[in-house]
Protein backbone atom coordinates (compact mmCIF):
# COMPACT_ATOMS: atom_id res chain seq x y z
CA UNK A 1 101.93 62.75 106.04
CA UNK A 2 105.40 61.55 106.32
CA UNK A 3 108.07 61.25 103.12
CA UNK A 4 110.62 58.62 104.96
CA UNK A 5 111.37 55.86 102.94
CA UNK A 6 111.45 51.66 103.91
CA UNK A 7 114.88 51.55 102.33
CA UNK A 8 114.86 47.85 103.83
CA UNK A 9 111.38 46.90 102.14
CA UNK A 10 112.48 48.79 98.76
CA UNK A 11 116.01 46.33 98.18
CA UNK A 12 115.66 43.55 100.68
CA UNK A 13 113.75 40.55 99.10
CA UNK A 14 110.69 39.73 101.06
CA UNK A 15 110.99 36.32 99.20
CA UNK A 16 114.09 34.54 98.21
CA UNK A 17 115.71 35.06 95.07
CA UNK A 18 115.64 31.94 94.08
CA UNK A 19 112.10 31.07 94.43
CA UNK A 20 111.60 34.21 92.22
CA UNK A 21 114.03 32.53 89.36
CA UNK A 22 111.68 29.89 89.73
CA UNK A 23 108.26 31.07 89.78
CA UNK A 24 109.32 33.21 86.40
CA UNK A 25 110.78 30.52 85.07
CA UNK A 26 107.74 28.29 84.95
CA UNK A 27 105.29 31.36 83.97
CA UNK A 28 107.73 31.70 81.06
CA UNK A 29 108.12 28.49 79.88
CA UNK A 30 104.54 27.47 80.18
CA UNK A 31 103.01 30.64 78.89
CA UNK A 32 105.92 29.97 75.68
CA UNK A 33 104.36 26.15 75.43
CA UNK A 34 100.79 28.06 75.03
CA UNK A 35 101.23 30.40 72.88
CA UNK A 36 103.51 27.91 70.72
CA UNK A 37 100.12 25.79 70.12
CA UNK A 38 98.21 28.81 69.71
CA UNK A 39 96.46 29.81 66.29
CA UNK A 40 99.49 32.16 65.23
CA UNK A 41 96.85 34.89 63.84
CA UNK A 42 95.96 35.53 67.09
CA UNK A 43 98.87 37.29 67.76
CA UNK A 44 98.66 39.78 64.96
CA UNK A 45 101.89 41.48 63.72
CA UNK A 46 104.01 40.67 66.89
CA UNK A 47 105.60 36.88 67.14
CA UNK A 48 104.17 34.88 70.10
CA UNK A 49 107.26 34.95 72.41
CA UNK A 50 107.14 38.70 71.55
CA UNK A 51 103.55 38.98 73.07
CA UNK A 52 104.81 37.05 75.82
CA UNK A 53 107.77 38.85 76.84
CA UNK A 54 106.09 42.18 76.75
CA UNK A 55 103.15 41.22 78.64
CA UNK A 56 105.55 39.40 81.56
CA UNK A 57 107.78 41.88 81.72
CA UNK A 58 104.86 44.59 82.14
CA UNK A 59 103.50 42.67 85.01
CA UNK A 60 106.89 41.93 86.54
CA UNK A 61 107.79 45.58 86.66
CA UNK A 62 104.19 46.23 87.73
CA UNK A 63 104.39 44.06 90.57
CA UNK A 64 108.20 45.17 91.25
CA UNK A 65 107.13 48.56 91.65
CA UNK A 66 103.64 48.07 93.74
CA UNK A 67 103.61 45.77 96.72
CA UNK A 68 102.87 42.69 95.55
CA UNK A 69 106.63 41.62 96.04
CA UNK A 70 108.41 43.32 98.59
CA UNK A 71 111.02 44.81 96.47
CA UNK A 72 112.61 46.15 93.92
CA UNK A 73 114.80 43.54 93.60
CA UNK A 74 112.35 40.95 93.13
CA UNK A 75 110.77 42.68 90.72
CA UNK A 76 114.49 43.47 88.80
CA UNK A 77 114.98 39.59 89.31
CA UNK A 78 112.09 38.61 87.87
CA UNK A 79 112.49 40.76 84.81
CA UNK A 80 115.76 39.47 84.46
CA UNK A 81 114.98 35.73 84.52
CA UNK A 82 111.78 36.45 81.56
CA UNK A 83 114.32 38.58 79.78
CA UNK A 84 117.13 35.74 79.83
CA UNK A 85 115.23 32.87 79.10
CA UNK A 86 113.67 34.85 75.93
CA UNK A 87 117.80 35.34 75.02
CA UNK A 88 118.30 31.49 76.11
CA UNK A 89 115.54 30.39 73.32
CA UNK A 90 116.28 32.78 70.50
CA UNK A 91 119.97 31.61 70.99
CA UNK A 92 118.97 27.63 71.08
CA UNK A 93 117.12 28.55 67.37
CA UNK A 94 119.89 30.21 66.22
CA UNK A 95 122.79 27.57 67.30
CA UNK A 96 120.85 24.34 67.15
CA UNK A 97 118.10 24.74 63.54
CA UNK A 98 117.15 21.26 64.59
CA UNK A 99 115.19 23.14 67.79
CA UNK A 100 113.58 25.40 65.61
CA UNK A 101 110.36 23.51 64.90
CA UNK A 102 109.87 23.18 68.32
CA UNK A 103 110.38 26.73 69.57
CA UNK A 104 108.53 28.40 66.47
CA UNK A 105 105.76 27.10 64.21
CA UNK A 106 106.50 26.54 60.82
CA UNK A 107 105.12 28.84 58.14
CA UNK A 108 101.61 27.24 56.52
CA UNK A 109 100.76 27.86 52.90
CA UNK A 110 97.10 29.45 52.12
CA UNK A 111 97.63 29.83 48.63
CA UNK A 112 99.81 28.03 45.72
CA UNK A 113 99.18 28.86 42.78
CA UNK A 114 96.06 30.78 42.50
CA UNK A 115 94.06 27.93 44.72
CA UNK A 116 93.20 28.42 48.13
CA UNK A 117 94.20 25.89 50.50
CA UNK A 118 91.01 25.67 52.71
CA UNK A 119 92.55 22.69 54.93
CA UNK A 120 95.02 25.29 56.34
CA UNK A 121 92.73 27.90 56.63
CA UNK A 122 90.56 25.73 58.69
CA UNK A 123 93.28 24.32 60.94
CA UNK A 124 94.21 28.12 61.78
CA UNK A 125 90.33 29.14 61.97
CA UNK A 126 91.12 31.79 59.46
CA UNK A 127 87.99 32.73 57.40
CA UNK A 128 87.50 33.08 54.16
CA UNK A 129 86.87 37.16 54.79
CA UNK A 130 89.93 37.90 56.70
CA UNK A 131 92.18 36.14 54.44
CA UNK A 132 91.13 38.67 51.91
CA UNK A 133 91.30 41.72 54.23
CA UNK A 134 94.91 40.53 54.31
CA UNK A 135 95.60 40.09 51.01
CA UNK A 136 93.48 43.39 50.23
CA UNK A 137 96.68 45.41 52.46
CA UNK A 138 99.03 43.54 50.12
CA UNK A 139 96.82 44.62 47.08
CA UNK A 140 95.80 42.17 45.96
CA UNK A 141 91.99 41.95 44.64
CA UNK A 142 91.84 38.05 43.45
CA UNK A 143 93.28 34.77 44.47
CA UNK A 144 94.60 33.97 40.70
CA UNK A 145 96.68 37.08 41.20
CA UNK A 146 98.73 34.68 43.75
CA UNK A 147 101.54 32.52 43.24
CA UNK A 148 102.29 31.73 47.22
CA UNK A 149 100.31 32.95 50.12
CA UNK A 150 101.53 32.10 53.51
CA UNK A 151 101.33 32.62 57.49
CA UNK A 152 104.02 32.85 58.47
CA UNK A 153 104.93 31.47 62.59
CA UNK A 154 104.84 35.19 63.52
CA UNK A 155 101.57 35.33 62.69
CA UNK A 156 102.35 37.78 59.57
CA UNK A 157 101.09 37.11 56.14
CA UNK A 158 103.25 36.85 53.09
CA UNK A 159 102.24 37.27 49.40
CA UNK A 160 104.12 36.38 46.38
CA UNK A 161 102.51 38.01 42.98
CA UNK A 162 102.33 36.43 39.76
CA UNK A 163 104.19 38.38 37.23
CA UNK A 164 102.30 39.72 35.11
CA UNK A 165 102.77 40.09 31.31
């Protein structure tokens, strides 16, 4: 059992760079164009993009460390090009608010005014039952209790109380 070391396989692309850039590129940006049309509850507490960025990046680094690319920097590359174009679309939102619709969903109310909304509950598939195991964790026992309920594009929840007198 030998310990030399492939120094050549470990930092010499097996692939070009370039065709890395590319392939993550397109995973990103059609993974992001999924998720974006996704029901946002499935993504629980973390945003879409989140989700996506840790999942890629897990892979990437799996793959950059194993042999399914032939080195390290492949793997580094491809981290890179996830991690930028994650920075690239954040930055877009932030610069440009008209690209915001199109790079994060727009909250959806559940709940104005005491009345449930069942329209939007229905076009998120959100039952009945785990709206109120929501709105139980923001203790809250009855929809009357509500002034605004909604999901937000993260996928989170937000409740707004009615004062009480």
């Amino acid at each position: 059992m030998g310990l030399s070391v492939d120094w050549n396989s470990v930092f010499i692309p097996a692939i070009g760079l370039a065709e890395v850039i590319v392939r993550a590129s397109l995973m990103y940006l059609g993974l992001f164009i999924i998720l974006r049309v996704m029901a946002r509850r499935q993504a629980g507490h973390f945003g879409p993009a989140d989700l996506l960025v840790i999942v890629l990046i897990a892979d990437a680094a799996q793959n950059g460390l194993g042999k399914d690319y032939g080195s390290v920097t492949e793997g580094l590359t491809l981290v890179l090009t996830i991690v930028a174009w994650e920075y690239l679309l954040d930055w877009l939102s932030w610069r440009f608010p008209r690209t915001r619709p199109y790079l994060s969903p727009p909250s959806l109310t559940l709940i104005r005014d005491g009345r449930l909304i069942s329209q939007n509950l229905r076009k998120e598939m959100i039952t009945e039952d785990e709206l109120k195991a929501q709105l139980r964790e923001h203790e809250v026992e009855d929809y009357a209790d509500i002034r605004l309920a909604t999901l937000e594009g993260d996928g989170r929840l937000s409740v707004l109380k009615r004062k009480m007198k």
